[in-house]
N, C-alpha and C. Protein backbone atom coordinates (compact mmCIF):
# COMPACT_ATOMS: atom_id res chain seq x y z
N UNK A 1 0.19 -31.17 -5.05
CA UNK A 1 0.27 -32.35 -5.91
C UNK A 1 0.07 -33.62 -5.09
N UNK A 2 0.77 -33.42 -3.92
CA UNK A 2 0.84 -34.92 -3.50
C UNK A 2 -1.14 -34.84 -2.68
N UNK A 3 -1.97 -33.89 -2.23
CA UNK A 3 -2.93 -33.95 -1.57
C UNK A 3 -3.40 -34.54 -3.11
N UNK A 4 -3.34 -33.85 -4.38
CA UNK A 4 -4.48 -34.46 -5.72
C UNK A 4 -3.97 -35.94 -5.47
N UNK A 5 -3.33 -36.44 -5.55
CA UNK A 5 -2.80 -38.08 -5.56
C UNK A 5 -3.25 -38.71 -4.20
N UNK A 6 -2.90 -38.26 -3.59
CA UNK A 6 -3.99 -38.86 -2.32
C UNK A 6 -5.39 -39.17 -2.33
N UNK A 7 -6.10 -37.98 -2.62
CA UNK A 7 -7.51 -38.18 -2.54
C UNK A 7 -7.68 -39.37 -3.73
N UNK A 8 -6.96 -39.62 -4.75
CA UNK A 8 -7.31 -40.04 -6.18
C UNK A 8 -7.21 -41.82 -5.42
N UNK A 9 -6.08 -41.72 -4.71
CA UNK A 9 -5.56 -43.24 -3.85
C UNK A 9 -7.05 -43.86 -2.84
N UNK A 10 -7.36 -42.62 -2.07
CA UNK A 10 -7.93 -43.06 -1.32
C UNK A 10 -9.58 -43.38 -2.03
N UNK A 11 -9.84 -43.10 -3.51
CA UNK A 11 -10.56 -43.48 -3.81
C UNK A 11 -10.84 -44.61 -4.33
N UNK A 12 -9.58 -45.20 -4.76
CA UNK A 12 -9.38 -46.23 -5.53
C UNK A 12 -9.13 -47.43 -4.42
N UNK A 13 -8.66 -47.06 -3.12
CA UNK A 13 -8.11 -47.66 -2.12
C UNK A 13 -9.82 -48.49 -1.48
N UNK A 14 -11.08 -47.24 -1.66
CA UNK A 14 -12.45 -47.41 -0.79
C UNK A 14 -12.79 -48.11 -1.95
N UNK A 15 -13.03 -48.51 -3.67
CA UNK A 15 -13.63 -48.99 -4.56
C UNK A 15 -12.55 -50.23 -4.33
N UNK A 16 -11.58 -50.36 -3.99
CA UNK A 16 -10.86 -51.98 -3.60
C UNK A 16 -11.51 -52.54 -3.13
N UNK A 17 -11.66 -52.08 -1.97
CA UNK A 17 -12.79 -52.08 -0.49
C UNK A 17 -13.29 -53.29 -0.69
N UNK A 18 -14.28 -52.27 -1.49
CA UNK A 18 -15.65 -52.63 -1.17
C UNK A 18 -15.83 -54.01 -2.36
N UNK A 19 -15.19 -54.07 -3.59
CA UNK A 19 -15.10 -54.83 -4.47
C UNK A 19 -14.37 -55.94 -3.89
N UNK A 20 -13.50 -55.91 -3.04
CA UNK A 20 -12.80 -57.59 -2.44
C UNK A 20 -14.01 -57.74 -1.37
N UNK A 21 -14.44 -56.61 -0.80
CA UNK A 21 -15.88 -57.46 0.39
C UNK A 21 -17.12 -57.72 -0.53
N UNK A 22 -17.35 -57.59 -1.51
CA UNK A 22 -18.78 -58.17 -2.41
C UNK A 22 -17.92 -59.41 -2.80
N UNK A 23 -16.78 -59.60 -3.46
CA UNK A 23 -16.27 -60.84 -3.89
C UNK A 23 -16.28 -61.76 -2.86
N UNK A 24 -15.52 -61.62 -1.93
CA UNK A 24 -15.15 -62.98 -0.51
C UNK A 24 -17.16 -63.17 -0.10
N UNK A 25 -17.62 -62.47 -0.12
CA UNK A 25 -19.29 -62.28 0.37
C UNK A 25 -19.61 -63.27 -0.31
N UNK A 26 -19.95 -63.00 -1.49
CA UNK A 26 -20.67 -63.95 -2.64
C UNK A 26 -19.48 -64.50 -3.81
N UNK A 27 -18.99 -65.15 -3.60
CA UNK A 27 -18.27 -65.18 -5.12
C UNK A 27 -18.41 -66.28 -5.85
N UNK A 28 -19.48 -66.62 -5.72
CA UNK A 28 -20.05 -67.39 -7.25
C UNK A 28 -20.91 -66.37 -7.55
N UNK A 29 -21.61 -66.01 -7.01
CA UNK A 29 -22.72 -64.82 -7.74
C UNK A 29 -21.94 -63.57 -8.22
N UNK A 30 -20.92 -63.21 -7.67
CA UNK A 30 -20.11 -62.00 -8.19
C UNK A 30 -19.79 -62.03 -9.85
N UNK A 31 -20.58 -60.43 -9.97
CA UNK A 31 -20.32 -60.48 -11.63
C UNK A 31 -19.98 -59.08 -11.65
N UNK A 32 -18.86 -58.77 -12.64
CA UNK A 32 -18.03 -57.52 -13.11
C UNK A 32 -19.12 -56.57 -13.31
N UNK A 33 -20.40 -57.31 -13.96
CA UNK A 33 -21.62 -56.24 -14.90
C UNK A 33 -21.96 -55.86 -14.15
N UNK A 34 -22.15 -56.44 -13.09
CA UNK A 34 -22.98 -55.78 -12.25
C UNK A 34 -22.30 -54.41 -10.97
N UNK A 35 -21.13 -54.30 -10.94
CA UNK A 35 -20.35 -53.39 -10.96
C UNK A 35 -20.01 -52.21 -11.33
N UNK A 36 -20.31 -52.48 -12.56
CA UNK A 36 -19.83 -51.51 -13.70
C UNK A 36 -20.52 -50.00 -13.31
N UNK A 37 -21.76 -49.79 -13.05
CA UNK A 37 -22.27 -48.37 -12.52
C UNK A 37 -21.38 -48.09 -11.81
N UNK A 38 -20.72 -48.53 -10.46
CA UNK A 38 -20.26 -48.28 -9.20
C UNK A 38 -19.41 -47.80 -9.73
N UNK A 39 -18.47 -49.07 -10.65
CA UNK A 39 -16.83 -48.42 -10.98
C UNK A 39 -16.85 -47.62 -11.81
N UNK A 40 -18.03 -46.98 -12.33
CA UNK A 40 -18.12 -45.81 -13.40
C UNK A 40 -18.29 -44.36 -12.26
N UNK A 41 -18.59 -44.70 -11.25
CA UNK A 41 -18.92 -43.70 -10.33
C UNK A 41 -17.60 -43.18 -9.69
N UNK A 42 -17.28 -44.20 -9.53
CA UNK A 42 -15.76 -44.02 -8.76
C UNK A 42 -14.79 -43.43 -9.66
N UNK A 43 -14.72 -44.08 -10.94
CA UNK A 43 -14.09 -42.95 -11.86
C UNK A 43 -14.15 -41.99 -12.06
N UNK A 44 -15.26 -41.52 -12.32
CA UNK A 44 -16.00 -39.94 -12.16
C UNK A 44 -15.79 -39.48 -11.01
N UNK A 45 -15.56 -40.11 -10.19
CA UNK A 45 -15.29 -39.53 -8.95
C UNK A 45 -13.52 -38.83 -8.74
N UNK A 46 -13.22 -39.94 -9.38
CA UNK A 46 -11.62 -39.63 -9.40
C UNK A 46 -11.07 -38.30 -10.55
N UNK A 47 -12.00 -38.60 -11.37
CA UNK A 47 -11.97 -37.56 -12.27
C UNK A 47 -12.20 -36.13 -11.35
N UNK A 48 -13.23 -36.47 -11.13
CA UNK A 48 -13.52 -34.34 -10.35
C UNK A 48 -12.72 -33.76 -9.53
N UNK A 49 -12.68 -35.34 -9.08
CA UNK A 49 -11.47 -35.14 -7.62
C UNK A 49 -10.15 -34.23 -8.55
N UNK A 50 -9.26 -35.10 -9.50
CA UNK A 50 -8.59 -34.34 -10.08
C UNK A 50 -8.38 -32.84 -10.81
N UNK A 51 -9.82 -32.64 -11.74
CA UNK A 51 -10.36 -31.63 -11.93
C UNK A 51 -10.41 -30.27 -11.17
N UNK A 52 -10.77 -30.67 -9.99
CA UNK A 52 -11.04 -29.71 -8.55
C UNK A 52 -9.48 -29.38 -8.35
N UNK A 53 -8.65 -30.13 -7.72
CA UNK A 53 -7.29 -30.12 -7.36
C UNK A 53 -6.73 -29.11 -8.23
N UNK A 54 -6.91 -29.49 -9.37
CA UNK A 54 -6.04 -28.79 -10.42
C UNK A 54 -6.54 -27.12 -10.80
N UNK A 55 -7.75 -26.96 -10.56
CA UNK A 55 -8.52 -25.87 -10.43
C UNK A 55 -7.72 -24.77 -8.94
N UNK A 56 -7.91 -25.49 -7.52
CA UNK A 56 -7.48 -25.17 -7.25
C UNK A 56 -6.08 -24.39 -7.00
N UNK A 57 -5.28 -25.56 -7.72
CA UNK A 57 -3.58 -25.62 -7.11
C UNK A 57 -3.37 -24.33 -8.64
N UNK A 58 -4.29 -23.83 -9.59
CA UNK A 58 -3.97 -22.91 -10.14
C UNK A 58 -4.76 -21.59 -9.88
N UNK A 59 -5.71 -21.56 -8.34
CA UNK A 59 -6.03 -20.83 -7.94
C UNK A 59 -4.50 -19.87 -6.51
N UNK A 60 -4.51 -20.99 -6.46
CA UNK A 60 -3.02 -20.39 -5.57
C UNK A 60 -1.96 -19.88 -6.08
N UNK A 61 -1.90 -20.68 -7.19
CA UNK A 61 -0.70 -19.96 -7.85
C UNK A 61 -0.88 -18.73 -8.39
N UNK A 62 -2.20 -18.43 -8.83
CA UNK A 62 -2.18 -17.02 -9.40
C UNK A 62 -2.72 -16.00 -7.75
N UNK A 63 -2.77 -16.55 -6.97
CA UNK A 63 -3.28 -15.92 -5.58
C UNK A 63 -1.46 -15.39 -5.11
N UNK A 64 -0.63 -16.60 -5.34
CA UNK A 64 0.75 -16.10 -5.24
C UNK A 64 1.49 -15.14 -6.11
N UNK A 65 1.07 -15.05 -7.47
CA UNK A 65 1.70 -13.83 -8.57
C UNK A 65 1.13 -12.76 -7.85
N UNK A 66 0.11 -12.71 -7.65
CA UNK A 66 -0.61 -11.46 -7.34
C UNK A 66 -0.23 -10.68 -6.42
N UNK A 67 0.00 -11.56 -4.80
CA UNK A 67 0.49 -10.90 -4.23
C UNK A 67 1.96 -10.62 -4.38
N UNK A 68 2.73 -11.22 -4.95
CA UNK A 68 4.15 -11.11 -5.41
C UNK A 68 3.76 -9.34 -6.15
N UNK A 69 3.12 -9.59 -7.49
CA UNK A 69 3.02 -8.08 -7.75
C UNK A 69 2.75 -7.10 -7.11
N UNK A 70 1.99 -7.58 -6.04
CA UNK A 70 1.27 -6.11 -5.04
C UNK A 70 2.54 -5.83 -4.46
N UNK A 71 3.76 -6.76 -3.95
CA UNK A 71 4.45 -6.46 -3.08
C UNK A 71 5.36 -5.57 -3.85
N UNK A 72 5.36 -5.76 -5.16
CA UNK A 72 6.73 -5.25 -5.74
C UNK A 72 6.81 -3.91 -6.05
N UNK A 73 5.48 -3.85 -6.24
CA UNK A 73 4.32 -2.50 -7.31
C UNK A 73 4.41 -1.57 -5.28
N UNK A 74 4.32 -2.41 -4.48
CA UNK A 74 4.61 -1.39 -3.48
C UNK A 74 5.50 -0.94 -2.93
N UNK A 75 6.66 -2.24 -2.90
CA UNK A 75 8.00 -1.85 -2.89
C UNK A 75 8.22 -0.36 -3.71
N UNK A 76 8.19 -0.57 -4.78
CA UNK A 76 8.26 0.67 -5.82
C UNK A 76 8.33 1.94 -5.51
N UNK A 77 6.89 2.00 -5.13
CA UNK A 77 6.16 3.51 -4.76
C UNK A 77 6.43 4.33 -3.79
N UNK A 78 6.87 2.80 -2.48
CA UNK A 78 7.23 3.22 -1.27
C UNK A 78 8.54 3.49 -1.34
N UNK A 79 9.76 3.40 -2.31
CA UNK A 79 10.99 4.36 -2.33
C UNK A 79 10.85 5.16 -3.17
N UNK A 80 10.07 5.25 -4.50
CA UNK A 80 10.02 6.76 -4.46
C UNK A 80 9.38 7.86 -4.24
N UNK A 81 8.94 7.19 -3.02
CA UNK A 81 7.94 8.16 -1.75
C UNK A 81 8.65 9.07 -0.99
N UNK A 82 9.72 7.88 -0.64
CA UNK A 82 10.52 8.43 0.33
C UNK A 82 11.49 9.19 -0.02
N UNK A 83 12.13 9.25 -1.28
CA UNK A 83 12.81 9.87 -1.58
C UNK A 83 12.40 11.58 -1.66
N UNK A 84 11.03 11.43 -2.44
CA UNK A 84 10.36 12.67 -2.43
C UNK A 84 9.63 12.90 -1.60
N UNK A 85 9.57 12.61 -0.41
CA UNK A 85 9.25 13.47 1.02
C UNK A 85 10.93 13.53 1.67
N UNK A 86 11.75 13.14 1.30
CA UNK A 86 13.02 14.10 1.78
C UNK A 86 12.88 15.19 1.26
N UNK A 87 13.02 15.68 -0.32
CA UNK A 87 12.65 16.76 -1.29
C UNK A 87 12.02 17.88 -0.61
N UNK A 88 10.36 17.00 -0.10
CA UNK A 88 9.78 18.08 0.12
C UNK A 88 10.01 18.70 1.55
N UNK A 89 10.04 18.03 2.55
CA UNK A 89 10.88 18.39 3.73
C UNK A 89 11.69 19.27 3.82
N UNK A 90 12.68 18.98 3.12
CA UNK A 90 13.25 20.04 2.90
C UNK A 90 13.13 21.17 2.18
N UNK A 91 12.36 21.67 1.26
CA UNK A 91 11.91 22.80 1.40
C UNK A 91 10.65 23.15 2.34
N UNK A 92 9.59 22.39 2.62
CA UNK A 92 8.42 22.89 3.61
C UNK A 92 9.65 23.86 4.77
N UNK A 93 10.69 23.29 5.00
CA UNK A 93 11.39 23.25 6.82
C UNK A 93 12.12 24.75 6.16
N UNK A 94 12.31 25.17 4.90
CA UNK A 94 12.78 26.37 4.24
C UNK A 94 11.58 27.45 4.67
N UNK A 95 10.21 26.67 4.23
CA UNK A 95 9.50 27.64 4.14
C UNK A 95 8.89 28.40 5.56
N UNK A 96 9.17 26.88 6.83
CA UNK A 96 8.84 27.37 7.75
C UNK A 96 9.53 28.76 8.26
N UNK A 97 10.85 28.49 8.11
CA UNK A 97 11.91 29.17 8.76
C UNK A 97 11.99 30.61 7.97
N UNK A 98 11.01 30.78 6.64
CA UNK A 98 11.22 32.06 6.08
C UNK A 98 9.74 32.64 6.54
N UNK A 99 8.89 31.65 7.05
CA UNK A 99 7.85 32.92 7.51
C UNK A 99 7.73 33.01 9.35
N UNK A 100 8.98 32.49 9.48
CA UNK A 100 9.27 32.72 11.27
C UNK A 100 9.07 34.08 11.98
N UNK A 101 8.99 34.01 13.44
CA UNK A 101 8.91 35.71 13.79
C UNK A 101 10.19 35.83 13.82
N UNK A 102 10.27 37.12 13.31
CA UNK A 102 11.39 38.00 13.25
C UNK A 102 13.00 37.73 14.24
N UNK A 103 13.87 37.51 13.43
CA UNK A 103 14.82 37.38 14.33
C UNK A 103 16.41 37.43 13.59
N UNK A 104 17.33 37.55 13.80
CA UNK A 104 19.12 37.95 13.27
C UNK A 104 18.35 37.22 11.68
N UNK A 105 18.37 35.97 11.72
CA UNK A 105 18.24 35.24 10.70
C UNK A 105 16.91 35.28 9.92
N UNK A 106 16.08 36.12 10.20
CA UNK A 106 14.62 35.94 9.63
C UNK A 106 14.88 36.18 8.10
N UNK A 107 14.12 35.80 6.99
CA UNK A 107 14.11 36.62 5.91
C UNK A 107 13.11 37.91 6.13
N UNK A 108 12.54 38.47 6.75
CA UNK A 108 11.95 39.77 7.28
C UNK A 108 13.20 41.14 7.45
N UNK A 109 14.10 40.62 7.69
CA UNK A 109 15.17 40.91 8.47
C UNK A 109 15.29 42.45 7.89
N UNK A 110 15.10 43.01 6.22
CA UNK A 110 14.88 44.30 5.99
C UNK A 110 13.37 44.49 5.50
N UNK A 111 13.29 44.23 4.36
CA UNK A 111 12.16 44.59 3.65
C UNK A 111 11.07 43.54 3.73
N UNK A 112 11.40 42.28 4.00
CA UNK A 112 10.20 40.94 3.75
C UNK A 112 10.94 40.52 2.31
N UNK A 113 10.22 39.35 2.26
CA UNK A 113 10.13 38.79 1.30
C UNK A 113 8.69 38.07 0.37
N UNK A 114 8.69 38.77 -0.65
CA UNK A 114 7.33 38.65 -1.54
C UNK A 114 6.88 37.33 -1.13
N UNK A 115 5.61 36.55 -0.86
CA UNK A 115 4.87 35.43 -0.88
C UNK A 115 5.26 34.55 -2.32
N UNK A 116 5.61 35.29 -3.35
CA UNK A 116 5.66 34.38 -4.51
C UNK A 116 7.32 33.84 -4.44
N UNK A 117 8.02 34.37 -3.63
CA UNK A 117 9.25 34.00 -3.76
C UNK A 117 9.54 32.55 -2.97
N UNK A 118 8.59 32.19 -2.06
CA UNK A 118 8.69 30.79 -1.45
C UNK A 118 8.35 29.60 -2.62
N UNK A 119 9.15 28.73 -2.84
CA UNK A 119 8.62 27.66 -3.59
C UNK A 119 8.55 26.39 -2.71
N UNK A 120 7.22 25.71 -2.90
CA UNK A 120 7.36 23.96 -2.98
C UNK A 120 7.09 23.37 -3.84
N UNK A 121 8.24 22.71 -4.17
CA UNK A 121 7.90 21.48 -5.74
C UNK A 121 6.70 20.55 -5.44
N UNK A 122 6.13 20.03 -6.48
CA UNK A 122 5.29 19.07 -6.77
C UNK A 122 6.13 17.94 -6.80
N UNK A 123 6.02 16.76 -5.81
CA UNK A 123 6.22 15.51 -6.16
C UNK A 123 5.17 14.44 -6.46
N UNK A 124 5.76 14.25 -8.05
CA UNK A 124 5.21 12.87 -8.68
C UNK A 124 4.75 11.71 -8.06
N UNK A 125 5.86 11.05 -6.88
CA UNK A 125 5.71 10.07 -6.66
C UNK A 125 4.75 10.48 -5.17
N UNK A 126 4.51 11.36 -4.42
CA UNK A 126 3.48 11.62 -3.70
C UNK A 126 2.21 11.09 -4.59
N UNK A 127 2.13 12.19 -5.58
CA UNK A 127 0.58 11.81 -6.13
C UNK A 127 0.86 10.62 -6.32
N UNK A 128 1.67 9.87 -6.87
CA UNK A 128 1.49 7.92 -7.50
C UNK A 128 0.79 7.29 -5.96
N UNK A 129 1.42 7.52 -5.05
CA UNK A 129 1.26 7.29 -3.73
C UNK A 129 -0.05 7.23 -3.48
N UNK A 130 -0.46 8.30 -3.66
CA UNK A 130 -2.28 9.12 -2.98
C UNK A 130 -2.98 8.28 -3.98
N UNK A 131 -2.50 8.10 -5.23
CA UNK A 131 -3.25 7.18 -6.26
C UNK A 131 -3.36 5.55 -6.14
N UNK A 132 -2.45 5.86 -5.16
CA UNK A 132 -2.37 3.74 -5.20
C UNK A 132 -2.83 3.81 -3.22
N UNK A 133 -3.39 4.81 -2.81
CA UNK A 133 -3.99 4.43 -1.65
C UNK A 133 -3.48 3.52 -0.58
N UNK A 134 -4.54 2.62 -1.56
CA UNK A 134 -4.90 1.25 -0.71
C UNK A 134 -3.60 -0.07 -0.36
N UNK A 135 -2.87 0.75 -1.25
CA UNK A 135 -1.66 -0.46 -1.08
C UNK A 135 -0.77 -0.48 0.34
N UNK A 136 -1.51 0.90 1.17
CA UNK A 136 -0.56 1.07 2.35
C UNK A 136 -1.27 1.38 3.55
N UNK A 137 -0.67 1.12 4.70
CA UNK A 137 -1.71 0.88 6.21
C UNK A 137 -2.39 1.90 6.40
N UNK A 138 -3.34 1.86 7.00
CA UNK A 138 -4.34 3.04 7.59
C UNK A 138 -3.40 4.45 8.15
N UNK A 139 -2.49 3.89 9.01
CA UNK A 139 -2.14 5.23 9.53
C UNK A 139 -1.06 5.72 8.72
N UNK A 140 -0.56 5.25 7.74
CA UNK A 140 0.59 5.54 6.88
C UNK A 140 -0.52 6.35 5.91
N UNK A 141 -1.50 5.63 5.71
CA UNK A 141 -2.34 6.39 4.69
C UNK A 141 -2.94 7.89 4.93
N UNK A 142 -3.42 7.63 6.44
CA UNK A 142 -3.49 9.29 7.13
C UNK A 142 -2.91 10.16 6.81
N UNK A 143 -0.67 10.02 7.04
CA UNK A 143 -0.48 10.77 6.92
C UNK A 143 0.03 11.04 5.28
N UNK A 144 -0.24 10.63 4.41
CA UNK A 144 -0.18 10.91 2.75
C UNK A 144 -1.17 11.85 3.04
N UNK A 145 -2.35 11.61 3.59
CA UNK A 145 -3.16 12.77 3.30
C UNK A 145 -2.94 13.96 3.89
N UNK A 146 -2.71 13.80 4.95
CA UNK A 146 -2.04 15.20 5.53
C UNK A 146 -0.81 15.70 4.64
N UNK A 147 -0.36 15.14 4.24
CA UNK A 147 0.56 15.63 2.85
C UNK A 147 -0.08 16.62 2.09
N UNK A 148 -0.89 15.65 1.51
CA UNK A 148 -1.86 16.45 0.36
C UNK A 148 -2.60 17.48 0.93
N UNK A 149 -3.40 17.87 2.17
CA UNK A 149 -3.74 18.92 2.80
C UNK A 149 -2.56 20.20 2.67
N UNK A 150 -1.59 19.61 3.32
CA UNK A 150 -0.27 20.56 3.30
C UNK A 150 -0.21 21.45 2.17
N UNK A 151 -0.13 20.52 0.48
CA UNK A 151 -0.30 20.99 -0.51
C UNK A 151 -0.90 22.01 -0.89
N UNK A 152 -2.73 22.01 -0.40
CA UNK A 152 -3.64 22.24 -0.84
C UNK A 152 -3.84 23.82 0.51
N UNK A 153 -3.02 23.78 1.55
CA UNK A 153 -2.63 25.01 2.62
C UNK A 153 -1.96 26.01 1.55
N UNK A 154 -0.70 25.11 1.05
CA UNK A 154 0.17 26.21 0.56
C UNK A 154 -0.14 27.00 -0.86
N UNK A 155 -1.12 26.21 -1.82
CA UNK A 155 -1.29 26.58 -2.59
C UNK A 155 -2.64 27.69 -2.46
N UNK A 156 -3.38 27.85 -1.39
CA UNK A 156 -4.22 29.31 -1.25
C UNK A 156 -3.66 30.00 -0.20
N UNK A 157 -2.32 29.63 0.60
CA UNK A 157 -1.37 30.73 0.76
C UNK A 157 -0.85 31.86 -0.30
N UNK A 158 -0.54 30.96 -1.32
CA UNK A 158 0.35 31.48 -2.39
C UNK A 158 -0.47 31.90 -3.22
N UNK A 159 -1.85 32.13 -3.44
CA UNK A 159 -3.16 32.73 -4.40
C UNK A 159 -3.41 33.96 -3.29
N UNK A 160 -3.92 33.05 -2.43
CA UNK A 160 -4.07 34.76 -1.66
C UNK A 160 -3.35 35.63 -1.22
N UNK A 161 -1.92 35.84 -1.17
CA UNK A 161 -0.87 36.78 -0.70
C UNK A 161 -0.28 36.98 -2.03
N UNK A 162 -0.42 36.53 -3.34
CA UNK A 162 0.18 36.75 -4.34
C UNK A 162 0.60 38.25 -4.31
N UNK A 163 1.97 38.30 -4.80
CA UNK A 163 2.79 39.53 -4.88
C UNK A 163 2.75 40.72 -3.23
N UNK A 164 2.44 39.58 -2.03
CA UNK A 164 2.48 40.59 -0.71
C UNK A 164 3.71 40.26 -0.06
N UNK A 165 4.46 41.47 0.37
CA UNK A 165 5.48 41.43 0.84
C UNK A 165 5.19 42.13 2.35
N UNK A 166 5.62 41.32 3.75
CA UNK A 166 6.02 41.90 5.13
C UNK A 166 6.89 42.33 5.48
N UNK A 167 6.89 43.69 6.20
CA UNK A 167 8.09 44.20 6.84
C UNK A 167 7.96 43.81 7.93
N UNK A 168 8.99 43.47 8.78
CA UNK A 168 8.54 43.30 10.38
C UNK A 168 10.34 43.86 10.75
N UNK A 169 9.52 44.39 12.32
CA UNK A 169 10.91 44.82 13.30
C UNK A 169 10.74 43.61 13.92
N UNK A 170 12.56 43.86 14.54
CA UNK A 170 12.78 42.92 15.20
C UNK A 170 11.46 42.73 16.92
N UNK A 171 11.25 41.67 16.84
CA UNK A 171 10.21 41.72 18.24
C UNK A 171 8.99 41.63 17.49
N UNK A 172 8.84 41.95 16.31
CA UNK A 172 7.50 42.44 16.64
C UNK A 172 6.52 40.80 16.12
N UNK A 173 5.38 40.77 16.78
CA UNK A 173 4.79 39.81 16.69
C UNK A 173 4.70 39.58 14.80
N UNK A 174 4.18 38.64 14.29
CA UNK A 174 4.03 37.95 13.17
C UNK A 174 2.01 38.39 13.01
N UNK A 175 1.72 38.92 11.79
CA UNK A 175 0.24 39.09 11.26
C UNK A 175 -0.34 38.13 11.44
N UNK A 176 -1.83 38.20 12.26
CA UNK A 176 -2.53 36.78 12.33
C UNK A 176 -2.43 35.65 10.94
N UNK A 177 -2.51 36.47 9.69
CA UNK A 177 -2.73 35.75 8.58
C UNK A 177 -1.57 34.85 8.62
N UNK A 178 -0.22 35.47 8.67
CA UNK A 178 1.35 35.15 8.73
C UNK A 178 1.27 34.04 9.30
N UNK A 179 1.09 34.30 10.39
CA UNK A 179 1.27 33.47 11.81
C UNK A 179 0.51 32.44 11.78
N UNK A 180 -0.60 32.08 11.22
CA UNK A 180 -1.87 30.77 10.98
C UNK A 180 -1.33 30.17 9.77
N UNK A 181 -0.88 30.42 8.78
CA UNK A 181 0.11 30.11 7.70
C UNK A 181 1.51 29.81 8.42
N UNK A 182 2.44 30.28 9.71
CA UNK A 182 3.25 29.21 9.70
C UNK A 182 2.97 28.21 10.39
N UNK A 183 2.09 28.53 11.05
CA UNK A 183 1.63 26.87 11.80
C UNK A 183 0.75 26.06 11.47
N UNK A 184 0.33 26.09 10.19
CA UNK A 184 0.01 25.45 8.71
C UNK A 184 1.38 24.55 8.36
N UNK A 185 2.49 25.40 7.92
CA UNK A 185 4.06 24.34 7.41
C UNK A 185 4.42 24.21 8.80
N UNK A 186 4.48 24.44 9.78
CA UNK A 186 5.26 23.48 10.79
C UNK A 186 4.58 22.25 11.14
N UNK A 187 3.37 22.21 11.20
CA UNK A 187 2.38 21.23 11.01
C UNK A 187 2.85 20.03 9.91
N UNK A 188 3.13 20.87 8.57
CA UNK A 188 3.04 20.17 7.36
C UNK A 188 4.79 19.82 7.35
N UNK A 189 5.35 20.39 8.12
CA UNK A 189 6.67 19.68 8.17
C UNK A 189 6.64 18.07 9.34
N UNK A 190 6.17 18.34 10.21
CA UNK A 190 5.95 17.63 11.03
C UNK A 190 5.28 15.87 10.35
N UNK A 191 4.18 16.89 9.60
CA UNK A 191 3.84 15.13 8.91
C UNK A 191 4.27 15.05 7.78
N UNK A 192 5.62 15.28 7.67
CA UNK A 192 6.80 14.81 6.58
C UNK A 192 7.29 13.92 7.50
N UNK A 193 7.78 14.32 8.52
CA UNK A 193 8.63 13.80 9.45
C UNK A 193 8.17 12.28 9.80
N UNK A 194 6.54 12.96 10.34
CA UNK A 194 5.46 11.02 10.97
C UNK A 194 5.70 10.28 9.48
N UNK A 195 5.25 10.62 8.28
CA UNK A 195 5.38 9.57 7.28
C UNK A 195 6.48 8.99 7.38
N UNK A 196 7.50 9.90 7.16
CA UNK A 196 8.88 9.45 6.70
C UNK A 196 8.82 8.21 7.97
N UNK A 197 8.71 8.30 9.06
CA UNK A 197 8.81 7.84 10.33
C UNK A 197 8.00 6.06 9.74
N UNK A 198 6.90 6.30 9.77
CA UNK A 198 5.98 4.83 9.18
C UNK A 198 6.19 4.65 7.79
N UNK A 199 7.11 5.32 7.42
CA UNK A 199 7.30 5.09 5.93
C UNK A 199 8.39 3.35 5.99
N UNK A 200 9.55 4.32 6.53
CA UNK A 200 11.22 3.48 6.62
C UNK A 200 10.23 1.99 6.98
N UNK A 201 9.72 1.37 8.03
CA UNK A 201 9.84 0.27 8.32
C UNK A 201 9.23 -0.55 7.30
N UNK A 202 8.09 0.31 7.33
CA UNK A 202 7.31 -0.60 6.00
C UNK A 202 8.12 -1.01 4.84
N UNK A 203 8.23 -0.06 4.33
CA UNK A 203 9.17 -0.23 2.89
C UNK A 203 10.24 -1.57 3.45
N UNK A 204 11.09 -1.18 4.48
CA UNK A 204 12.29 -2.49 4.61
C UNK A 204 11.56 -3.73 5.07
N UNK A 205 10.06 -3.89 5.29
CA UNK A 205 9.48 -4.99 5.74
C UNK A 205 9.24 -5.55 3.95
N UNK A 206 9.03 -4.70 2.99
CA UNK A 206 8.50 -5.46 2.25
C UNK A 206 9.82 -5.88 0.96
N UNK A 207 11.04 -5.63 1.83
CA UNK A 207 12.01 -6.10 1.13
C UNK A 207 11.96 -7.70 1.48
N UNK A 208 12.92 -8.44 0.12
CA UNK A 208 13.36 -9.94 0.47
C UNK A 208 14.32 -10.08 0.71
């Protein structure tokens, strides 16, 4: 406001000007008519000047809603991101530990356990996440996708072993297939862990 009033001053301040130096110059010959273009110019001038200002100063303001919404709309997403990569964490870190090599605690431990009996939930706010991209840094964005890879591991784990169950003795090594599938979820636990990791700061940076 105060820059629109300025420029409007300093126009009126240069048409003073120049109108007291044509008067003291000549002032018997000084005539208003003959003026009149100039001070029609200068008006118009003051006019755009205002025009412009006001154009602007409601270009900022909606430049300020906007990002106000981006921040909030990311605030958002980014806690219930985080909430649901605790979720999934914690079961991926289930699933690691049930297709482990053999040991006191394995689920192998008698018979195996069927492939269909492992579950990982679908989280919502992942996909909102993967859908709103762009609202979050490059390397935060990386690892959403390694998320979604994770997903897309476990779900032709769970098509192709449908209804297969492993026996294993104690010692005995883990099936190549087994074994490339758990270091698939330890992987995919791991970049639970890096997000969660570049998740926390961001999110509390874009608190007020």
């Amino acid at each position: 406001m105060e820059q629109r009033y300025s420029l409007v001053a300093m126009c009126l301040l240069l048409f003073g000007a120049i109108l007291a130096a044509a008067m003291a110059t000549d002032p018997k010959g000084f005539s208003v008519r003959d003026w009149q273009p100039l001070m029609a110019a200068f008006v118009a001038l003051g006019a755009a000047s205002l025009a412009y200002q006001a154009a602007m100063a409601k270009l900022d303001h909606d430049r300020i809603l906007a990002t106000e919404e981006r921040r909030r709309k990311t605030l958002a997403i980014g806690l219930r991101v985080r909430l649901a990569l605790g979720r999934l964490k914690s079961e991926v870190d289930a699933l690691v530990a049930g297709t482990a090599p053999h040991d006191e605690t394995s689920a192998f431990q008698t018979k195996g356990v069927p492939v269909d009996f492992y579950i990982v939930s679908s989280q919502p706010a992942i996909e909102e996440a993967w859908d709103n991209i762009d609202l979050f840094p490059v390397d935060l964005a990386h690892q959403l996708y390694s998320i979604k890879i994770g997903y897309d591991n476990f779900d032709l784990f769970k098509r192709k072993h449908a209804g297969t169950k492993w026996s294993l003795k104690r010692g005995e090594a883990l099936p190549d297939e087994l074994a490339a599938a758990h270091e698939a979820f330890v992987k995919w636990s791991n970049n639970c862990t890096q997000c969660l990791t570049l998740l926390l700061p961001f999110v509390r940076g874009l608190r007020k």
